[in-house]
C-alpha atoms as a PDB file:
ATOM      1  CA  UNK A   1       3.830 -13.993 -23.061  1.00  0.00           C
ATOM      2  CA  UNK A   2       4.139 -16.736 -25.768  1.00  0.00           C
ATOM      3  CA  UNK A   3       5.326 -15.745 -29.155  1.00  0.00           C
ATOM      4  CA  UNK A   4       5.055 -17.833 -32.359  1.00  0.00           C
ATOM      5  CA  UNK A   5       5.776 -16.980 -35.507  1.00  0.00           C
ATOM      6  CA  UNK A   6       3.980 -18.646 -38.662  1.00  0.00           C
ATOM      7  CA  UNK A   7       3.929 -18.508 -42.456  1.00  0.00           C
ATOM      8  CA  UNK A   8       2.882 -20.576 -45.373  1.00  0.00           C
ATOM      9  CA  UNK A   9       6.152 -19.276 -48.048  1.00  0.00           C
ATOM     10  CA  UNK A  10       8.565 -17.513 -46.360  1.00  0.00           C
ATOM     11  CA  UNK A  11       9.548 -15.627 -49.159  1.00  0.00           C
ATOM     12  CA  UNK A  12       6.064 -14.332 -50.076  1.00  0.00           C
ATOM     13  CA  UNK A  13       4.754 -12.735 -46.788  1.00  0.00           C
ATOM     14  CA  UNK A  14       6.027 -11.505 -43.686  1.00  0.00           C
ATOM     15  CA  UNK A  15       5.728 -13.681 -40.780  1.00  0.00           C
ATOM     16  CA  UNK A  16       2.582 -13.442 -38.645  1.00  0.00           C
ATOM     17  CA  UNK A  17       3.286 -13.055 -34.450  1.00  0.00           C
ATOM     18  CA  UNK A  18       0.660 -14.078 -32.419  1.00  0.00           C
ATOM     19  CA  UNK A  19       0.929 -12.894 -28.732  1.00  0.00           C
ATOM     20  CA  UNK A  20      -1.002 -14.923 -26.324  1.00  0.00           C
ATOM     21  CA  UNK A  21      -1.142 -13.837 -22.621  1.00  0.00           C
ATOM     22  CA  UNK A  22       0.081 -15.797 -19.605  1.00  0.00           C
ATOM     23  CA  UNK A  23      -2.005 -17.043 -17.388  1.00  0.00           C
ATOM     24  CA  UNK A  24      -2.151 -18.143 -13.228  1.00  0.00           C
ATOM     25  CA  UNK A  25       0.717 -16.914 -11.097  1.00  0.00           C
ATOM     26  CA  UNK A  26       3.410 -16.506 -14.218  1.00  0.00           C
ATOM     27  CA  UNK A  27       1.562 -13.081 -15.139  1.00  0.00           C
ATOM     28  CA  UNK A  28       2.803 -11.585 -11.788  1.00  0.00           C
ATOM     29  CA  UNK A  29       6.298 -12.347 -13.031  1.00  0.00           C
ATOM     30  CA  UNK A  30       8.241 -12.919  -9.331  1.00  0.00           C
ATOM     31  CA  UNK A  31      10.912 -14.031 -10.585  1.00  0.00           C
ATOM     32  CA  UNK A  32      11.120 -10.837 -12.701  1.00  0.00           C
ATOM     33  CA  UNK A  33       9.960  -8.803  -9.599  1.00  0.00           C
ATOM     34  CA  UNK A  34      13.069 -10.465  -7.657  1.00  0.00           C
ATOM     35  CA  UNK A  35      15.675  -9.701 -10.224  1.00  0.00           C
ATOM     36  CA  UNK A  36      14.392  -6.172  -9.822  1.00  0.00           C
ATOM     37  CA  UNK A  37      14.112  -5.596  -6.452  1.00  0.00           C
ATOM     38  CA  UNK A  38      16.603  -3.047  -6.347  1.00  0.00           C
ATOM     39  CA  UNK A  39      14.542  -0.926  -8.373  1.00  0.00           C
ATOM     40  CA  UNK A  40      11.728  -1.473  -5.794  1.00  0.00           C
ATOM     41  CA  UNK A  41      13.252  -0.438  -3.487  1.00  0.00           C
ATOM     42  CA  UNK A  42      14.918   2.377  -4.336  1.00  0.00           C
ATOM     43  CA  UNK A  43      11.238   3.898  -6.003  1.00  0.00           C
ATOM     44  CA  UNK A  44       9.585   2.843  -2.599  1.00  0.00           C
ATOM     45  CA  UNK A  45      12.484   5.511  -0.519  1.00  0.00           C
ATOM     46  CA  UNK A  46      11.925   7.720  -3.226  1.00  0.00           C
ATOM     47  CA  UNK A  47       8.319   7.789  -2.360  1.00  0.00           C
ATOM     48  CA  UNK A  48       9.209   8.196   1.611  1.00  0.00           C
ATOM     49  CA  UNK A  49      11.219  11.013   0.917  1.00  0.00           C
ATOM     50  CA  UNK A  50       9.552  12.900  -1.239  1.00  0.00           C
ATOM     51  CA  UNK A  51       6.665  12.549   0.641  1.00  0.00           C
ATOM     52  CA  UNK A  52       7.843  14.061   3.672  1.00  0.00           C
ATOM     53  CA  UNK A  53       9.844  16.378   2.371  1.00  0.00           C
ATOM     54  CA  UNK A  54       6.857  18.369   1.267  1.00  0.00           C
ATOM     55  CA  UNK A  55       5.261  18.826   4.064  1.00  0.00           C
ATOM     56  CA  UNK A  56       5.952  20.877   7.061  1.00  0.00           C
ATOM     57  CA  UNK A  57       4.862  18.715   9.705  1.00  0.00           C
ATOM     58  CA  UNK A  58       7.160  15.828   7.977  1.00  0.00           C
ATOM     59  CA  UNK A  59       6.943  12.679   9.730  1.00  0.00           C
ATOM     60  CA  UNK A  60       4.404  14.137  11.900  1.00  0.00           C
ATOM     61  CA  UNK A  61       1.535  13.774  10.121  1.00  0.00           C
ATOM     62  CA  UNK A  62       2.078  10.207   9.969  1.00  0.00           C
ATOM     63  CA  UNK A  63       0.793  10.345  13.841  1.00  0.00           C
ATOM     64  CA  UNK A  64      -1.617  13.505  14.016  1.00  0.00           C
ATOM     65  CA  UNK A  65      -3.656  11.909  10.874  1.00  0.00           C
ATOM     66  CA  UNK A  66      -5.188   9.132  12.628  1.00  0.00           C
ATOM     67  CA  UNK A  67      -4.864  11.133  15.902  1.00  0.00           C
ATOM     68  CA  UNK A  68      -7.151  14.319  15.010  1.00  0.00           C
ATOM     69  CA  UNK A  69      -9.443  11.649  13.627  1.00  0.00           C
ATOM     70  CA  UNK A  70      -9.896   9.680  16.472  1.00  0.00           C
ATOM     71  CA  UNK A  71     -10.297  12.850  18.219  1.00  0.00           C
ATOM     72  CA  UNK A  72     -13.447  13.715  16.182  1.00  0.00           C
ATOM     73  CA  UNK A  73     -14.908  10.120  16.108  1.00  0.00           C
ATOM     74  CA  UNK A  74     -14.799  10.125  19.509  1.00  0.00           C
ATOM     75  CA  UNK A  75     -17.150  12.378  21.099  1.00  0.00           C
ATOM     76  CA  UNK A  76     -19.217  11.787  17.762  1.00  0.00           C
ATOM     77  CA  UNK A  77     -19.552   8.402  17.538  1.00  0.00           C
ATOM     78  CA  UNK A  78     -18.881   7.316  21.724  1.00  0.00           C
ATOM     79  CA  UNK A  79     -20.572   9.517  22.885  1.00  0.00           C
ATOM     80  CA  UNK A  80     -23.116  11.691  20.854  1.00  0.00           C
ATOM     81  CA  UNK A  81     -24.358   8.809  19.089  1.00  0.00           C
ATOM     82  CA  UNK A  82     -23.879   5.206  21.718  1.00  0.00           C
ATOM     83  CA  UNK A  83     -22.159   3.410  18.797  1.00  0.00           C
ATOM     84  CA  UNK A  84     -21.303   0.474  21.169  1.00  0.00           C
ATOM     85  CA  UNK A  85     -17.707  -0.154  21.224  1.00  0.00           C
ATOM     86  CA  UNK A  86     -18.000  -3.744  23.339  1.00  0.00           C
ATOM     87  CA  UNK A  87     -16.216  -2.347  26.307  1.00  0.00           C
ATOM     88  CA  UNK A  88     -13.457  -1.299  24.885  1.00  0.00           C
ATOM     89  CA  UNK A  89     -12.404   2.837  25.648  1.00  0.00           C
ATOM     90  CA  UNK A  90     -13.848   4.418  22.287  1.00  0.00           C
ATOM     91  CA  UNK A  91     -10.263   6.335  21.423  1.00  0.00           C
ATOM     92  CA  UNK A  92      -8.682   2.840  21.631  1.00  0.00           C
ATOM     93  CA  UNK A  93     -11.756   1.029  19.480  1.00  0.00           C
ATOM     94  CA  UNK A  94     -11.709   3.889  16.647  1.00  0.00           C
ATOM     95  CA  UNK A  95      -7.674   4.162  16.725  1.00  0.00           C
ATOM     96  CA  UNK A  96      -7.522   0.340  16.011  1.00  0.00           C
ATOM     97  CA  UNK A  97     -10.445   0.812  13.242  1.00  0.00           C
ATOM     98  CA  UNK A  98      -8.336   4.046  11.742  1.00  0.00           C
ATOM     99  CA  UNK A  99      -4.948   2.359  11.574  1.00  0.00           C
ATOM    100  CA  UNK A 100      -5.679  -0.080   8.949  1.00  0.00           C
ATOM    101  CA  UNK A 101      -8.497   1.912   6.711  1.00  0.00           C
ATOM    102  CA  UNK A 102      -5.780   4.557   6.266  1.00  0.00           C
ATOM    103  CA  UNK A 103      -3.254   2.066   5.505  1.00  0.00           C
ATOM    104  CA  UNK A 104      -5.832   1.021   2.528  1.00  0.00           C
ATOM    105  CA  UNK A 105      -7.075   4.263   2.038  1.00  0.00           C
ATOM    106  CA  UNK A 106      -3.634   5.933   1.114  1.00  0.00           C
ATOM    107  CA  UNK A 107      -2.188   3.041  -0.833  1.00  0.00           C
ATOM    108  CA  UNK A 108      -5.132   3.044  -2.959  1.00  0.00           C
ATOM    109  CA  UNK A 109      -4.655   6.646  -3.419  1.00  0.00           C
ATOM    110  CA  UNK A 110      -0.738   6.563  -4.195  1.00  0.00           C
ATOM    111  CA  UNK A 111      -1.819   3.199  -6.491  1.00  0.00           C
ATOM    112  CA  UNK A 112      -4.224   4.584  -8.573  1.00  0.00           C
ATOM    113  CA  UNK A 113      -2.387   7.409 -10.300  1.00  0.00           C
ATOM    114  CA  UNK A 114       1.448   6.116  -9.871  1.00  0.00           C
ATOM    115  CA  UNK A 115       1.276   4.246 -14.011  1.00  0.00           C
ATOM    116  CA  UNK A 116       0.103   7.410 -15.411  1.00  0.00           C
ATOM    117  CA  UNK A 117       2.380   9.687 -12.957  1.00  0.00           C
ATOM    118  CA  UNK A 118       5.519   6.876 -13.688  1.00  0.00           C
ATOM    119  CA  UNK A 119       4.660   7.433 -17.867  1.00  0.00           C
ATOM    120  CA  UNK A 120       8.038   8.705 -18.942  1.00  0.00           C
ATOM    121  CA  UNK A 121       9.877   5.595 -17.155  1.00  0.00           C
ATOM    122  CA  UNK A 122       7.419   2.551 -18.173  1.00  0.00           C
ATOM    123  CA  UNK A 123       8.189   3.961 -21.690  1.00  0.00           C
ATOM    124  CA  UNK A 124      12.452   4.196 -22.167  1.00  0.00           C
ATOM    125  CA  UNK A 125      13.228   1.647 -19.636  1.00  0.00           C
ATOM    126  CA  UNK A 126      12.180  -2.208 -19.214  1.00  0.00           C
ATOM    127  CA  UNK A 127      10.923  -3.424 -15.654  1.00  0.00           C
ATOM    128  CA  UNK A 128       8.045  -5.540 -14.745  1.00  0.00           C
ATOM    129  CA  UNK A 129       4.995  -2.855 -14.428  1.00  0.00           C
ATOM    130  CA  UNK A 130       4.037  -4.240 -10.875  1.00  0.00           C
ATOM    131  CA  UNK A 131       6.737  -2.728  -9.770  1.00  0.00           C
ATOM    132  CA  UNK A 132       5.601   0.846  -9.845  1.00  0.00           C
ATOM    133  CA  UNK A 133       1.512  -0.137  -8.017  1.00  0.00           C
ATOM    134  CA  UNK A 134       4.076  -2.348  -5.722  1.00  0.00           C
ATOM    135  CA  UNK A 135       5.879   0.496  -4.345  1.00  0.00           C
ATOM    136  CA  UNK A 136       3.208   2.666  -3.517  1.00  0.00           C
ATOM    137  CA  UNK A 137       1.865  -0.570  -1.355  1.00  0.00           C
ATOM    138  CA  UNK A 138       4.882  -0.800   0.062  1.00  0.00           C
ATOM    139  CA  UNK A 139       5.963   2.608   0.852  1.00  0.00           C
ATOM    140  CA  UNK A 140       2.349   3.004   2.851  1.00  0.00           C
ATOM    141  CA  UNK A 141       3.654   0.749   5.398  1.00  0.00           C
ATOM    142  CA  UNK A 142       5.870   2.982   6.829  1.00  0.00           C
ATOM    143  CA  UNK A 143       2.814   5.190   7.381  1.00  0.00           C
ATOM    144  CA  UNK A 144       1.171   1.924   8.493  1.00  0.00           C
ATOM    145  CA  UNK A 145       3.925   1.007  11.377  1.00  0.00           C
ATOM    146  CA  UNK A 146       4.153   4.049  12.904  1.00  0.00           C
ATOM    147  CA  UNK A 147       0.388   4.018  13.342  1.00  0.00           C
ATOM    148  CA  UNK A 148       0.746   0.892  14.450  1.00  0.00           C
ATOM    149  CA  UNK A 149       3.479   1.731  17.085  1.00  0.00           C
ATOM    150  CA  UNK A 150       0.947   4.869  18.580  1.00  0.00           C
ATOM    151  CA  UNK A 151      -1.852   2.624  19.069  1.00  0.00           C
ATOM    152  CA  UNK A 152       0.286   0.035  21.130  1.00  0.00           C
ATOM    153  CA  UNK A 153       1.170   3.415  23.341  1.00  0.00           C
ATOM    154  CA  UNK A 154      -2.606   4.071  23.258  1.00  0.00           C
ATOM    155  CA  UNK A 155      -3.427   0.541  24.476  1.00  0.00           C
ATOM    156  CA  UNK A 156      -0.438   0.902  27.206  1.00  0.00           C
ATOM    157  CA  UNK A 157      -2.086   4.074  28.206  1.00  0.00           C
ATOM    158  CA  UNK A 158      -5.531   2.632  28.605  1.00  0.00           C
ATOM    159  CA  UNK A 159      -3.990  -0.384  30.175  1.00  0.00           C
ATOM    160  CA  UNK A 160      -4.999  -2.761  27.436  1.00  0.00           C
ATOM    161  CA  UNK A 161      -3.515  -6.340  27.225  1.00  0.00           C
ATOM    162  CA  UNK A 162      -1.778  -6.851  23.696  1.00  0.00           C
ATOM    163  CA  UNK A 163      -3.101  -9.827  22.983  1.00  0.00           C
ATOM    164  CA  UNK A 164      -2.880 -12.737  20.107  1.00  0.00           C
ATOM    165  CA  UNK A 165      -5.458 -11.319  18.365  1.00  0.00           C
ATOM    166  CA  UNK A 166      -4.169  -7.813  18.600  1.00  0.00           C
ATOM    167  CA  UNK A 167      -1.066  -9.022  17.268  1.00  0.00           C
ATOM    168  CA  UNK A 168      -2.682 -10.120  13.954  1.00  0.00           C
ATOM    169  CA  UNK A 169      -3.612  -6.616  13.087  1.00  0.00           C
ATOM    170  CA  UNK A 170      -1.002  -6.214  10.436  1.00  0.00           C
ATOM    171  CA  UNK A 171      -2.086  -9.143   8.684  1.00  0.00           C
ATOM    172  CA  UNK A 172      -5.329  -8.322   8.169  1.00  0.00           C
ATOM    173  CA  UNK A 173      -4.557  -5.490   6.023  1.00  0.00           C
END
C-alpha cells in the first residue's frame, strides 16, 4: 500500500492521501506472514482443538468420514452402476478420489466463513488478514494426513504397490 500525501498551500487545506494498492506477489505480504507465524500457528491448534473437542467421536471422525463414504460409493458406483475403476479394487479407487475432495471440501468450508467468524480480532488487533483463510487451509491437513495414512493401510490391505505416482497425491491438492 503506497501512501502520498499532496497539497497546493499547506496552510489552506488539509493534505489529500491517496492509497494505491500493491500489486504481484507484495499483496500476499510473506514477509508479513513470516513475522507472524506464531500467530498462525497458534489459530491453526486452536482450530484442531476446538474442533475435536466438540465432537464425541473426536479424532475419529477424521477416519469414519471418508470411510462410511467409501462404503456407500462402493456398492453404488462398483457395482450397481459398472463405473469402471481401471482395475483397481473400487474401495481403494473411491478412497483415493475421497481423500483429497474432502481435503478441499472442508477447507473451503472452514475458509469461507472464518473473516466474518474472526470479526472481533481483524478489528482491535493488526495481522496480515491471510492469516485467518491460511489457518483454516492449514489446519485441514491434519484431517488430510490421517486420511492419507488409512488409505496407505487400504492399499497394504489390497496389496497395492505405493508407487511414484501415488506418492504425489498430496501435491495435487
Amino acid at each position: 500500500m503506497t501512501m502520498t500525501a499532496e497539497s497546493a498551500d499547506p496552510a489552506s487545506e488539509p493534505p489529500v492521501v491517496v492509497i494505491q494498492p500493491t500489486s504481484g506477489l507484495a499483496a500476499l505480504q510473506l514477509r508479513a506472514l513470516w513475522h507472524y507465524r506464531e500467530l498462525l500457528f497458534f489459530l491453526v491448534w486452536r482450530d484442531v482443538k476446538v474442533r475435536y473437542k466438540q465432537t464425541t467421536l473426536g479424532i475419529a471422525w477424521i477416519v469414519l468420514q471418508p470411510v462410511l463414504s467409501m462404503v456407500v460409493f462402493s456398492p453404488l458406483f462398483g457395482g450397481l452402476l459398472n463405473v469402471p475403476s481401471n482395475g483397481v479394487p473400487y474401495p481403494v479407487f473411491a478412497f483415493t478420489a475421497l481423500v483429497p475432495w474432502n481435503y478441499f471440501a472442508g477447507s473451503l468450508n472452514r475458509v469461507s466463513g472464518s473473516l466474518i467468524n474472526s470479526a472481533n480480532l481483524i478489528s482491535k488487533v493488526y495481522f496480515p488478514r491471510l492469516i485467518i483463510p491460511l489457518s483454516g487451509v492449514i489446519s485441514g491437513l491434519v484431517d488430510f494426513g490421517v486420511s492419507f495414512g488409512v488409505l496407505i493401510v487400504l492399499m497394504a490391505i489390497y496389496r497395492i504397490p505405493l508407487t511414484p505416482r501415488a506418492l504425489l497425491l498430496p501435491c495435487c491438492c
